[in-house]
C-alpha atoms as a PDB file:
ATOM      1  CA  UNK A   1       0.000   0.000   0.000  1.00  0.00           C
ATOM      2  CA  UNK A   2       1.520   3.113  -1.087  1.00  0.00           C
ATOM      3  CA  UNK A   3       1.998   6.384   1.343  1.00  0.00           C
ATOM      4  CA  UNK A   4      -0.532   8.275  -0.016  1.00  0.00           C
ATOM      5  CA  UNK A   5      -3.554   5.792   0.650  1.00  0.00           C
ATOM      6  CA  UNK A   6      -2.136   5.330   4.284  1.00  0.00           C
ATOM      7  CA  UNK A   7      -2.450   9.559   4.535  1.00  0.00           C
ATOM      8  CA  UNK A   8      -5.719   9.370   3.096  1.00  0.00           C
ATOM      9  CA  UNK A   9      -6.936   6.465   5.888  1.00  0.00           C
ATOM     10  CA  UNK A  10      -5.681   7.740   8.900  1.00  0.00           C
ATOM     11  CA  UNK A  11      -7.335  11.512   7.632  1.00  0.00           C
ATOM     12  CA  UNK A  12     -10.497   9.407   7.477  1.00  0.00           C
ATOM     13  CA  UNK A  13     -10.566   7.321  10.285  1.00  0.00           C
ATOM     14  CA  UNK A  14      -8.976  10.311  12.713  1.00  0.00           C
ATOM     15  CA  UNK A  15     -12.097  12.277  14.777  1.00  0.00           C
ATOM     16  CA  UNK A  16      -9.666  15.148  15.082  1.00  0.00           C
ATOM     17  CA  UNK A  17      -7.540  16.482  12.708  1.00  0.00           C
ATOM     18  CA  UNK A  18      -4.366  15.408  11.950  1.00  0.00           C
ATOM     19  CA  UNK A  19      -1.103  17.193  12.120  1.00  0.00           C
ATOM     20  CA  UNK A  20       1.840  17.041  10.303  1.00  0.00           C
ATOM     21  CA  UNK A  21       3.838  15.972  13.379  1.00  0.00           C
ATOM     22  CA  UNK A  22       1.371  13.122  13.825  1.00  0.00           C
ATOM     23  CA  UNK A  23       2.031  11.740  10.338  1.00  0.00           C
ATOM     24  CA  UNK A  24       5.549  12.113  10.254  1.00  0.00           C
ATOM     25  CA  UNK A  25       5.735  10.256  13.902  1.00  0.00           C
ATOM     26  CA  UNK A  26       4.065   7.139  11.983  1.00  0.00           C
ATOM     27  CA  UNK A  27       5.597   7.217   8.317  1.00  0.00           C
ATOM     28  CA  UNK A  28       8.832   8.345   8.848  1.00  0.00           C
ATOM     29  CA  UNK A  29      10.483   5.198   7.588  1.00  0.00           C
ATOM     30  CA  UNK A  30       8.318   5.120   4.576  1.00  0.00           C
ATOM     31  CA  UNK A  31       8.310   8.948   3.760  1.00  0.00           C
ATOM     32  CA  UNK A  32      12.457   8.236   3.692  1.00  0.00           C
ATOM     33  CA  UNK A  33      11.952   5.480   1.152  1.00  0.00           C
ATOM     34  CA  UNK A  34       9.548   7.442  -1.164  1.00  0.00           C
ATOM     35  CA  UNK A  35      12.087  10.328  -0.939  1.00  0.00           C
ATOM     36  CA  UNK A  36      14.698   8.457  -1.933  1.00  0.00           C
ATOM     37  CA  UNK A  37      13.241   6.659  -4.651  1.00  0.00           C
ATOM     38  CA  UNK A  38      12.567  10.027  -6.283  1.00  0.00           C
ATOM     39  CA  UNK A  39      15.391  11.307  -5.533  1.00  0.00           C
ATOM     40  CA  UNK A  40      16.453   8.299  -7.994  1.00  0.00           C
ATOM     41  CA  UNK A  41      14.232   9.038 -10.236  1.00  0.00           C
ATOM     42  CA  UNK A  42      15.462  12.467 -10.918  1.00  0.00           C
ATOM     43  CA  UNK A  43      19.070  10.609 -10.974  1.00  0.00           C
ATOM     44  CA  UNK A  44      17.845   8.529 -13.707  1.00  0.00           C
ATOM     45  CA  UNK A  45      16.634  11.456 -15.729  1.00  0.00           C
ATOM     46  CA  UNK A  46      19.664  13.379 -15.001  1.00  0.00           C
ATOM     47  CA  UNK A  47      21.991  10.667 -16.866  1.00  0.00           C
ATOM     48  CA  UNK A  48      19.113  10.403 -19.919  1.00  0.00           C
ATOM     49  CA  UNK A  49      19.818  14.199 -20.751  1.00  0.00           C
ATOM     50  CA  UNK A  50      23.437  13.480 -20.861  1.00  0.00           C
ATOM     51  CA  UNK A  51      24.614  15.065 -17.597  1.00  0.00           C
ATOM     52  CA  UNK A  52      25.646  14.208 -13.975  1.00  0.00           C
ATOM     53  CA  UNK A  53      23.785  15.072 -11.179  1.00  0.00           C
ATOM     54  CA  UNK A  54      25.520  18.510 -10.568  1.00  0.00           C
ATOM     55  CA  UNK A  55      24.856  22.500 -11.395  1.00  0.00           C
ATOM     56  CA  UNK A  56      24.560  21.306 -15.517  1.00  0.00           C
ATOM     57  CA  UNK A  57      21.375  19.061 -14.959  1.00  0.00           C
ATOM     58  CA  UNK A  58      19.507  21.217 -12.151  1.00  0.00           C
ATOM     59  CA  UNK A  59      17.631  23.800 -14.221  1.00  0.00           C
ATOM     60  CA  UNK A  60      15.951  20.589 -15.988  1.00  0.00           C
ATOM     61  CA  UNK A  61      15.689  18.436 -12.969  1.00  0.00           C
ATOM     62  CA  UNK A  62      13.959  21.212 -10.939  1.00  0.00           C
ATOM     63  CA  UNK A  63      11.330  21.579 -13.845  1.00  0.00           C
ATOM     64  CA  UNK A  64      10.521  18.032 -13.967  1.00  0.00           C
ATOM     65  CA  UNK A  65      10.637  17.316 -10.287  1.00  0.00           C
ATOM     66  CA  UNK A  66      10.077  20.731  -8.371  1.00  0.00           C
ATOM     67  CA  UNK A  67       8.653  18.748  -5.485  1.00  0.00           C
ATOM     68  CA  UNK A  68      12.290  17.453  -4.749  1.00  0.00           C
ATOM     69  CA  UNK A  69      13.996  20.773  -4.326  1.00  0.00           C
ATOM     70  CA  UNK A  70      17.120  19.808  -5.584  1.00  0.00           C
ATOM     71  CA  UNK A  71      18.846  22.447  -5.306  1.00  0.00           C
ATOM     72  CA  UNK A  72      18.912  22.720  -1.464  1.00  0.00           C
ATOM     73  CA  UNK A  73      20.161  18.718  -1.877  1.00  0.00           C
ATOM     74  CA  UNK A  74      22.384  19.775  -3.899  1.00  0.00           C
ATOM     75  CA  UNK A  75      24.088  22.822  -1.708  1.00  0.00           C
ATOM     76  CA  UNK A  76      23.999  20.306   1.194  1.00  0.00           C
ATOM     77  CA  UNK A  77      26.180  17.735  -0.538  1.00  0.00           C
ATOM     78  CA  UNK A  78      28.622  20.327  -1.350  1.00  0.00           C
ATOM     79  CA  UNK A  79      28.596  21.677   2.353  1.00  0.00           C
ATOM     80  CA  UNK A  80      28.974  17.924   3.665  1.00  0.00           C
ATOM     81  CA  UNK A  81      32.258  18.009   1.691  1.00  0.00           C
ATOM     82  CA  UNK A  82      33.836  20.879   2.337  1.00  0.00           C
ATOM     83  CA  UNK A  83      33.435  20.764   5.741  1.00  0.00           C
ATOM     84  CA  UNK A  84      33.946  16.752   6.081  1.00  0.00           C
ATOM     85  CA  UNK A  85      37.931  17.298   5.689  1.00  0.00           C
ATOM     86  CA  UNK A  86      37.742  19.405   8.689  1.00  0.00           C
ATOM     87  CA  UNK A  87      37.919  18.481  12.239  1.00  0.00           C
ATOM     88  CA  UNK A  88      36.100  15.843  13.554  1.00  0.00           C
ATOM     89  CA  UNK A  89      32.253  17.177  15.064  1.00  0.00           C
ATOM     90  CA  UNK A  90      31.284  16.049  18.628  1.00  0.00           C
ATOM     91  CA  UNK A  91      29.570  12.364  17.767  1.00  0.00           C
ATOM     92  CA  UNK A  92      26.365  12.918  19.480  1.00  0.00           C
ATOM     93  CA  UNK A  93      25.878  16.499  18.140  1.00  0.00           C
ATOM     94  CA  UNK A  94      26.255  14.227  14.849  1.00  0.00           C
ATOM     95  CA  UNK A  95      23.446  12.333  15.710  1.00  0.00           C
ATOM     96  CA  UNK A  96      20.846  14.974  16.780  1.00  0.00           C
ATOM     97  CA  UNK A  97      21.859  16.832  13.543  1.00  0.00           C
ATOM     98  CA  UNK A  98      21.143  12.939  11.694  1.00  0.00           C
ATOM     99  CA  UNK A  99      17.529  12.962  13.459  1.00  0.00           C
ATOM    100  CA  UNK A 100      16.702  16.570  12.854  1.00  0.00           C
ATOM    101  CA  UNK A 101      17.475  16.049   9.176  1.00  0.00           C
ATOM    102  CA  UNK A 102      16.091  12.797   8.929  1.00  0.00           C
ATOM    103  CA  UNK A 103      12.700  14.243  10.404  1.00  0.00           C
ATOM    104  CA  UNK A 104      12.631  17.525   8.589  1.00  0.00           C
ATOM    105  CA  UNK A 105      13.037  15.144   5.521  1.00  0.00           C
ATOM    106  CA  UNK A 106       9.981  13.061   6.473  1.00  0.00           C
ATOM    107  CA  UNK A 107       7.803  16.066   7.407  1.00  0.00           C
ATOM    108  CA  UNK A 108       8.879  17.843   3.854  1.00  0.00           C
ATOM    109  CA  UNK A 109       8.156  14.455   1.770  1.00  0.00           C
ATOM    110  CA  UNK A 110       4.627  13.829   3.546  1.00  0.00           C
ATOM    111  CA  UNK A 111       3.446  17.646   3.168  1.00  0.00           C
ATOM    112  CA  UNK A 112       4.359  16.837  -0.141  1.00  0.00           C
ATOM    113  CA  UNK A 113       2.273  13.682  -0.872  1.00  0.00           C
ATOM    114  CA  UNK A 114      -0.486  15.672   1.233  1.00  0.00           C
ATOM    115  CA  UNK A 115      -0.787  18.531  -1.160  1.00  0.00           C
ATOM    116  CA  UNK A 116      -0.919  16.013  -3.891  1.00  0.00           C
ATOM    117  CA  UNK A 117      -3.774  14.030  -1.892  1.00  0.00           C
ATOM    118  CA  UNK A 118      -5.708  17.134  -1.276  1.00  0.00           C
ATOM    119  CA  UNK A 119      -4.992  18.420  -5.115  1.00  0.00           C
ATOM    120  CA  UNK A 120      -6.930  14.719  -6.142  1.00  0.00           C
ATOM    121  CA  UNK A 121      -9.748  15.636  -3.839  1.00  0.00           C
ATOM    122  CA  UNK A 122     -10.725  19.179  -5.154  1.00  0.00           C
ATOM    123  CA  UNK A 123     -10.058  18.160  -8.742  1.00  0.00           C
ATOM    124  CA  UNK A 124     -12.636  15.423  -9.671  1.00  0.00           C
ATOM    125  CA  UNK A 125     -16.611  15.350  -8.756  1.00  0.00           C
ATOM    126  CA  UNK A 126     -16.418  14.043  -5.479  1.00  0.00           C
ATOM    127  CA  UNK A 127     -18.203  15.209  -2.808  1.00  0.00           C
ATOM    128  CA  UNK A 128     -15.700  14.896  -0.134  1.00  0.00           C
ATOM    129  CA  UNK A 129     -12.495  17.183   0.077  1.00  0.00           C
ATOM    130  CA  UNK A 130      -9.218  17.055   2.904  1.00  0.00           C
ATOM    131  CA  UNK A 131      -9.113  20.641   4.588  1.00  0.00           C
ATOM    132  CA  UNK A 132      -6.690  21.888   6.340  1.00  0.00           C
ATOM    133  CA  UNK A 133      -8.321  22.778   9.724  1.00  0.00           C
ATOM    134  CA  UNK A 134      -6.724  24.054  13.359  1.00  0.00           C
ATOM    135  CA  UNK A 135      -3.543  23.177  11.978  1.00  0.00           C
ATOM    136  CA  UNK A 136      -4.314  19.648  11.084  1.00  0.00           C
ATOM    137  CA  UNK A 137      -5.885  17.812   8.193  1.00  0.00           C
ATOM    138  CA  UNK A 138      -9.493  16.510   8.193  1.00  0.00           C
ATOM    139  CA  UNK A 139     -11.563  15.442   6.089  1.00  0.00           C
ATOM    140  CA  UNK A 140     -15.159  17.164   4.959  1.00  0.00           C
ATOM    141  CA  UNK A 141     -17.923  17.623   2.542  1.00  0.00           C
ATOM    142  CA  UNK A 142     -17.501  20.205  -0.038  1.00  0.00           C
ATOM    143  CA  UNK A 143     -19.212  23.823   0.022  1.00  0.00           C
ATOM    144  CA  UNK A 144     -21.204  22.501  -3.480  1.00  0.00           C
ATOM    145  CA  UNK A 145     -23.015  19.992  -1.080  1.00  0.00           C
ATOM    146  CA  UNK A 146     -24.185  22.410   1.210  1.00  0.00           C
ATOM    147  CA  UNK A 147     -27.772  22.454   0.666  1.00  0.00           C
ATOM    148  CA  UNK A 148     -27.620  18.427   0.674  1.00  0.00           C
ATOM    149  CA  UNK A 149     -25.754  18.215   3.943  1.00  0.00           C
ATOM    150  CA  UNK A 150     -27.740  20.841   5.375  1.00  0.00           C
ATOM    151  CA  UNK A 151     -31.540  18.873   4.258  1.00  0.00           C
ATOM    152  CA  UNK A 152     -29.884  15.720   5.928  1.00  0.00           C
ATOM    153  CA  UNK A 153     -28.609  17.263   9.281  1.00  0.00           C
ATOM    154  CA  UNK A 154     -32.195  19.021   9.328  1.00  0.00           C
ATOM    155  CA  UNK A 155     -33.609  15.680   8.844  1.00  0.00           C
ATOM    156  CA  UNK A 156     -31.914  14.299  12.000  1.00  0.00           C
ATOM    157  CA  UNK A 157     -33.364  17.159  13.901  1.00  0.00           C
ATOM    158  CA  UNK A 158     -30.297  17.461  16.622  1.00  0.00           C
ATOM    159  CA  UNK A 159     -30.410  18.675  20.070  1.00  0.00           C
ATOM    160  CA  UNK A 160     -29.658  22.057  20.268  1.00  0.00           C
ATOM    161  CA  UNK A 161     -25.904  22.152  22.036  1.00  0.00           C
ATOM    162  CA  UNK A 162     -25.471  25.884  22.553  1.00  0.00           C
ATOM    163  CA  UNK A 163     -28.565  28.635  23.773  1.00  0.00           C
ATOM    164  CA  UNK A 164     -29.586  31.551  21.466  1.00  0.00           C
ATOM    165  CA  UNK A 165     -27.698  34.368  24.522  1.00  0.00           C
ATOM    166  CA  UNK A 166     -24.467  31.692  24.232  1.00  0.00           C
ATOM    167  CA  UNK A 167     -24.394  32.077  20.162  1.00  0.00           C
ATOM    168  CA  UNK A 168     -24.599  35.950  19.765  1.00  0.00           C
ATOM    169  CA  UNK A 169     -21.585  36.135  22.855  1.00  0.00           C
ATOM    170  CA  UNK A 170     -19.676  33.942  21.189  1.00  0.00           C
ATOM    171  CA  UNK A 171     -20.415  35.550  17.537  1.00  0.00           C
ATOM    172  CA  UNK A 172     -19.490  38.909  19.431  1.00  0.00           C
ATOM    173  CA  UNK A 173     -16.416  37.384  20.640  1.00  0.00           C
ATOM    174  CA  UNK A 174     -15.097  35.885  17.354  1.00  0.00           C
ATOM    175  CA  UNK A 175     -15.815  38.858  15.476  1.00  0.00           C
ATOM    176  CA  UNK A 176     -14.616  41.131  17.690  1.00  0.00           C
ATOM    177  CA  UNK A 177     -11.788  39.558  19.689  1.00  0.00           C
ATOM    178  CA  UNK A 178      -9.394  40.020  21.978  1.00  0.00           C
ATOM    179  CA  UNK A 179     -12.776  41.738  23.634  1.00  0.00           C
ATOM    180  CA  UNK A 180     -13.856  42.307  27.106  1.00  0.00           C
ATOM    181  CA  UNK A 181     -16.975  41.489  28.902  1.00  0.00           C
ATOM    182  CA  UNK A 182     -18.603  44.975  28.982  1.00  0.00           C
ATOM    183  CA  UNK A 183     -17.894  45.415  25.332  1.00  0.00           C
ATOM    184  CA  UNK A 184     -19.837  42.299  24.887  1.00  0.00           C
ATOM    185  CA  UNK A 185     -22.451  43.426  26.807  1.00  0.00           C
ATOM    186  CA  UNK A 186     -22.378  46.659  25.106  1.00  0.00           C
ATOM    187  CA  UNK A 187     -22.839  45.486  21.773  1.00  0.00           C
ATOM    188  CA  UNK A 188     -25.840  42.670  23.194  1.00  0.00           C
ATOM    189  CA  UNK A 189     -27.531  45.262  25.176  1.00  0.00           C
ATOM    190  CA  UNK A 190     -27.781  42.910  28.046  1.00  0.00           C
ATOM    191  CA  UNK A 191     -25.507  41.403  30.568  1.00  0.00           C
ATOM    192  CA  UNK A 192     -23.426  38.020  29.236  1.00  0.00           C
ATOM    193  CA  UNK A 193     -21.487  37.183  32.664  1.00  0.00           C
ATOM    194  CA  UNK A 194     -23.420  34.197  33.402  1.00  0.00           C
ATOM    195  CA  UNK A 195     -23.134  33.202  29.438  1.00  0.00           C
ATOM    196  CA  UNK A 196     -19.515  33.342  29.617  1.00  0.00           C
ATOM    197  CA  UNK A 197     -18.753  30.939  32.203  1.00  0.00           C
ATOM    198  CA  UNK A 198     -20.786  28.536  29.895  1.00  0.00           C
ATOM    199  CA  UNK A 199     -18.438  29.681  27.004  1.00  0.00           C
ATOM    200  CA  UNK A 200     -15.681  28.591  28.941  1.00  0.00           C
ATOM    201  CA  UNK A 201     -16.843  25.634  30.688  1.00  0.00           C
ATOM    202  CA  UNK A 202     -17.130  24.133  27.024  1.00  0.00           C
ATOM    203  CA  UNK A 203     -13.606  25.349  26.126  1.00  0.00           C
ATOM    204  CA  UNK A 204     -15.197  27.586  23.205  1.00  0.00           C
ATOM    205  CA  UNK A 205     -13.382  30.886  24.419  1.00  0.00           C
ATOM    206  CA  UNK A 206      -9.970  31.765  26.747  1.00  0.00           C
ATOM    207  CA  UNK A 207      -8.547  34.872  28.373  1.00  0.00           C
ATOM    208  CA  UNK A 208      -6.398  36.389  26.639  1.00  0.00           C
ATOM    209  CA  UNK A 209      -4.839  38.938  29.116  1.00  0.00           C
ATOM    210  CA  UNK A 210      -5.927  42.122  30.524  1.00  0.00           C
ATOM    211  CA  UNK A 211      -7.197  45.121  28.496  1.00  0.00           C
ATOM    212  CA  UNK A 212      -4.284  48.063  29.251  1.00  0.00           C
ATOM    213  CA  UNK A 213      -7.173  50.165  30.409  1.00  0.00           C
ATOM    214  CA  UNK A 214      -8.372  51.812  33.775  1.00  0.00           C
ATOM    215  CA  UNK A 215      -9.812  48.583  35.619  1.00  0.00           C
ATOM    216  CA  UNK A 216      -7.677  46.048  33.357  1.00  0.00           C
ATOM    217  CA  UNK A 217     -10.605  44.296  32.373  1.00  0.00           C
ATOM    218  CA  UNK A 218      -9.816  40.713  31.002  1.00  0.00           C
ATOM    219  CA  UNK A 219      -9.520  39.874  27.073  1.00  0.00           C
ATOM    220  CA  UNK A 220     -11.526  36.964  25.847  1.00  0.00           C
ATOM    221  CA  UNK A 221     -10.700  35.392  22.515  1.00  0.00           C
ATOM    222  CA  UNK A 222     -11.690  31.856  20.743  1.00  0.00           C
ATOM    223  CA  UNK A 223      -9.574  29.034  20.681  1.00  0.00           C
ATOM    224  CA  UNK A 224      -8.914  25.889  18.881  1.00  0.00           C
ATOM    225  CA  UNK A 225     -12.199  23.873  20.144  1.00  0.00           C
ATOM    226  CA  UNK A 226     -14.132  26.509  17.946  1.00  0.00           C
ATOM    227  CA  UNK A 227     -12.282  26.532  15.104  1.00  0.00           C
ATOM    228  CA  UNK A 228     -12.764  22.389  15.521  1.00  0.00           C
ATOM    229  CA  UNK A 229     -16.650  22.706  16.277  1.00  0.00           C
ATOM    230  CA  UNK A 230     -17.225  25.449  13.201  1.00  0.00           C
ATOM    231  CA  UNK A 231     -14.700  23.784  10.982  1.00  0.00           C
ATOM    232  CA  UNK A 232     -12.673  26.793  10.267  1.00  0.00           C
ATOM    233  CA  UNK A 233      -9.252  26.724   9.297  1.00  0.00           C
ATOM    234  CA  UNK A 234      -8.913  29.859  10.989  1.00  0.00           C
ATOM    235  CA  UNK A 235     -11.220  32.925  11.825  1.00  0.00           C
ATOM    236  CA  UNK A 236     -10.421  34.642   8.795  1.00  0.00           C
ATOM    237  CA  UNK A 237     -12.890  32.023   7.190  1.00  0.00           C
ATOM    238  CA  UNK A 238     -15.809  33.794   9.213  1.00  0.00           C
ATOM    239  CA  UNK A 239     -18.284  34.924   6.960  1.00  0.00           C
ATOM    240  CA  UNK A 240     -18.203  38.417   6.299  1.00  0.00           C
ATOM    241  CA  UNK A 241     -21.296  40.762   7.722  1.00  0.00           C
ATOM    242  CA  UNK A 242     -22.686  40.835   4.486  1.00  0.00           C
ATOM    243  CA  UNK A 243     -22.864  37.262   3.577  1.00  0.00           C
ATOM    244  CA  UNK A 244     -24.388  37.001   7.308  1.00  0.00           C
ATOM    245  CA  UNK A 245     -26.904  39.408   6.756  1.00  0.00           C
ATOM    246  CA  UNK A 246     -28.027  37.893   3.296  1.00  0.00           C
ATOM    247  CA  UNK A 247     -28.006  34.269   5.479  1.00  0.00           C
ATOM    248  CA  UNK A 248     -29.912  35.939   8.424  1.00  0.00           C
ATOM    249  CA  UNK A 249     -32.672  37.556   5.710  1.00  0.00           C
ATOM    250  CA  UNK A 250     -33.041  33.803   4.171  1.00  0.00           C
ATOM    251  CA  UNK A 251     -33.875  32.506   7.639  1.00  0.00           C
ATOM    252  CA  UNK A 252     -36.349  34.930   8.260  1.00  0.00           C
ATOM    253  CA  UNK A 253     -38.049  34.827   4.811  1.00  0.00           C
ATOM    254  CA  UNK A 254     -38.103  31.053   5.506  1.00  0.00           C
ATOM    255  CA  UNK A 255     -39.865  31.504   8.925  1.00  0.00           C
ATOM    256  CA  UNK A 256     -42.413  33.849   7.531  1.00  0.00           C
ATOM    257  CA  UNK A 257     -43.477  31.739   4.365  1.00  0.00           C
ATOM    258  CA  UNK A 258     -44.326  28.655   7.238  1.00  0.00           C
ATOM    259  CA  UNK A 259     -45.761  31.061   9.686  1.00  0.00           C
ATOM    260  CA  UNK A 260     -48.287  32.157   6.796  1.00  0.00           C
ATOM    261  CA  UNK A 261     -48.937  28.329   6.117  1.00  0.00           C
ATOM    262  CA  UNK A 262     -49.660  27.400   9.773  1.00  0.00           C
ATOM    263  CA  UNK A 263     -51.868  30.266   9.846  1.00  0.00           C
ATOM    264  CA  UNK A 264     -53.803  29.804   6.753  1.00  0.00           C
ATOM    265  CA  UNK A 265     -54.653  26.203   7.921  1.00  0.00           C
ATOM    266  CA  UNK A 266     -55.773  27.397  11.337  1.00  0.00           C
ATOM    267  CA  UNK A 267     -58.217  30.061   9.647  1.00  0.00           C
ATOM    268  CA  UNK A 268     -59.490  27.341   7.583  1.00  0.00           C
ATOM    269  CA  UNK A 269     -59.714  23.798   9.372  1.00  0.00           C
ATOM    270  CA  UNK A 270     -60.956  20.677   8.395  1.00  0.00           C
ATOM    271  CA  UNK A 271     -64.214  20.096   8.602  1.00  0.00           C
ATOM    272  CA  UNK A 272     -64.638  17.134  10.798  1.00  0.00           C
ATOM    273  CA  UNK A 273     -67.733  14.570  10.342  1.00  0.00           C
ATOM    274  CA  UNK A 274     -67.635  13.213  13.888  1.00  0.00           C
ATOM    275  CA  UNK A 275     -67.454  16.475  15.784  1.00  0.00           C
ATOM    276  CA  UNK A 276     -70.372  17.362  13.411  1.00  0.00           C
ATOM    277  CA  UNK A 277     -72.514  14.848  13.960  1.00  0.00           C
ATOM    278  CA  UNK A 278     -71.656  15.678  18.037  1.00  0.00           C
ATOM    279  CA  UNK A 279     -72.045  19.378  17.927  1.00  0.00           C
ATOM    280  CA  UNK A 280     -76.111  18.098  15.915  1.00  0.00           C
ATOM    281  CA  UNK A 281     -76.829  16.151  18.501  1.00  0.00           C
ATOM    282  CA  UNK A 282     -76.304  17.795  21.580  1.00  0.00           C
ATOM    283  CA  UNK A 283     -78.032  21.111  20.197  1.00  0.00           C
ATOM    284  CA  UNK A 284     -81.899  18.707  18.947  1.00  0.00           C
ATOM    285  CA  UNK A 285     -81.396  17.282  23.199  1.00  0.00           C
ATOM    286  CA  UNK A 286     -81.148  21.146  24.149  1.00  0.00           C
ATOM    287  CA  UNK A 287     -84.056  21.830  21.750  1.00  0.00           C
ATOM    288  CA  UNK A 288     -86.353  18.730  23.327  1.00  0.00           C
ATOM    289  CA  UNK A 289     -85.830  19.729  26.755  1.00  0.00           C
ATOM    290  CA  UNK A 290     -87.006  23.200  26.339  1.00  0.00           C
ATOM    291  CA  UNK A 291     -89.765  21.988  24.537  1.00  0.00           C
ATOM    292  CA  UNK A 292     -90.632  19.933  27.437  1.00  0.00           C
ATOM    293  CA  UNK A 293     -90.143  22.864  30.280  1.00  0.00           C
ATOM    294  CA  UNK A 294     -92.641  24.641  28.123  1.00  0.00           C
ATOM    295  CA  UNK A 295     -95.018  21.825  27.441  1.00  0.00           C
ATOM    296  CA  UNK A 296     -95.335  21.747  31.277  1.00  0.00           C
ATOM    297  CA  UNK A 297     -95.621  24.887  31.694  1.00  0.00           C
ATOM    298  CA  UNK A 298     -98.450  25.306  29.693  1.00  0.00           C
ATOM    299  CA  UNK A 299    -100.147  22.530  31.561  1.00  0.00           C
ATOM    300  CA  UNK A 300     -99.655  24.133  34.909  1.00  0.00           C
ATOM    301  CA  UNK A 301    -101.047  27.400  33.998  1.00  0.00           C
ATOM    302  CA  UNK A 302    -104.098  25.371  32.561  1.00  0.00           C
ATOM    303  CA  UNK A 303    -104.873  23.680  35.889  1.00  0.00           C
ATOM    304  CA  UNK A 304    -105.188  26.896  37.896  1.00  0.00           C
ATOM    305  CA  UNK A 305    -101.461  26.753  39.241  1.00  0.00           C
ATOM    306  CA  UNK A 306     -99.618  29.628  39.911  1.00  0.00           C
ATOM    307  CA  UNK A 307     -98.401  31.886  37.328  1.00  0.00           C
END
């Protein structure tokens, strides 16, 4: 199984996202090999145009294989042997500089298999892309599939995780951050203290210091468990206030057309046999009994019984 399909099942199977750390901690070895067999490869090419692998053959290799960056490989040969007639370097600051360069290599070969990986994604019709998110990688449905994803989740009808006072702080906050509490409260028109210990009880917002102000009131900003929970990559992927706005007005129009439907069938309801049939009934045994208190009436005042 080949590098790239063991990137592209860990991404998958991972609930959070995956860092580059992360990868390189568990395909070192293999990243290494794939390195070095294009490293070969550009070898290979190197002797078909005629040259050795030296300053003559870089222009071309670096064309056909910029993902290699040859020319840094190159440099760093040259530096190992100038400096390898010199003096003999401490042994073990040999072998941290070994693992360093050994895991910088790993991390710069995987980053390179994972731009290819997420170049596959966004370039044929599937609906499913690898994002870059909270400095990891995670896998996602694409903005096209919106208004699927959206009918499904509404489908499932989810519990509501977050209260209407807890959204508009923390929109406040995201927009607006580093902010303090009264400037929260400011812009709400109502007091948020109680909705901010919520906020950071679910990890959704941090201090960030004190505002250099009279009182030093404390900065609150958003931290990584948003940017996991919205799927940002980073708060620059907010929305603007206009595309809000136009979002917010869809909402609303949506509201209002099934408002005027639930309406419209409460001015008009069905007409219901049974009840009917009820409502008949009970008014002919009101009609008899009058009938009958007059009937005896009458009778009464025909006997000679009091008026």
């Amino acid at each position: 199984m080949s590098l790239k399909a063991k990137l592209e099942a860990v991404i998958y199977a991972a609930e959070e996202p995956v860092t580059l750390a992360q990868l390189a901690g568990l395909f070192a070895d293999e990243a290494l090999e794939l390195r070095s067999e294009r490293e070969a490869e550009a070898m290979a090419a190197a002797q078909a145009v005629g040259g050795a692998f030296d300053g003559t053959a870089l222009p071309f290799l670096n064309e056909a294989f910029p993902h290699l960056e040859l020319e840094a490989i190159a440099e760093g040969e040259a530096a190992v042997v100038e400096t390898g007639a010199g003096d003999e370097a401490d042994a073990g600051a040999e072998a941290k500089r070994a693992a360093k360069s050994r895991e910088r290599e790993a991390r710069v070969t995987i980053k390179q298999v994972l731009d290819e990986l997420v170049a596959e994604y966004a370039a044929d019709g599937r609906g499913i892309e690898i994002r870059e998110i909270a400095g990891g990688y995670r896998m996602g449905t694409k903005p096209q599939c919106h208004d699927a994803v959206r009918l499904f989740v509404k489908s499932l009808k989810p519990a509501l995780k977050l209260s209407l006072p807890a959204l508009e702080t923390l929109a406040v906050i995201a927009y607006k951050q580093p902010v303090t509490a009264p400037e929260v409260n400011e812009i709400r028109g109502v007091d948020s203290s109680g909705v901010f210990g919520s906020l950071l009880a679910r990890k959704l917002i941090v201090t960030a210091g004190r505002k250099p102000v009279v009182g030093r009131p404390i900065l609150y900003k958003t931290t990584r468990e948003f940017l996991l929970r919205f799927g940002l990559k980073d708060v620059s992927e907010l929305p603007s206030m206009e595309e809000f706005e136009k979002m917010a007005a869809s909402e609303l129009d949506d509201e209002a057309a099934g408002a005027g439907d639930e309406t419209a069938a409460e001015a008009a309801p069905e007409f219901d046999p049974d009840l009917s049939a009820e409502t008949e009934e009970a008014a002919s045994e009101e009609a008899a009994e009058t009938n009958s208190y007059e009937d005896a009436q009458e009778k009464e005042k025909a006997a000679g019984g009091p008026e």
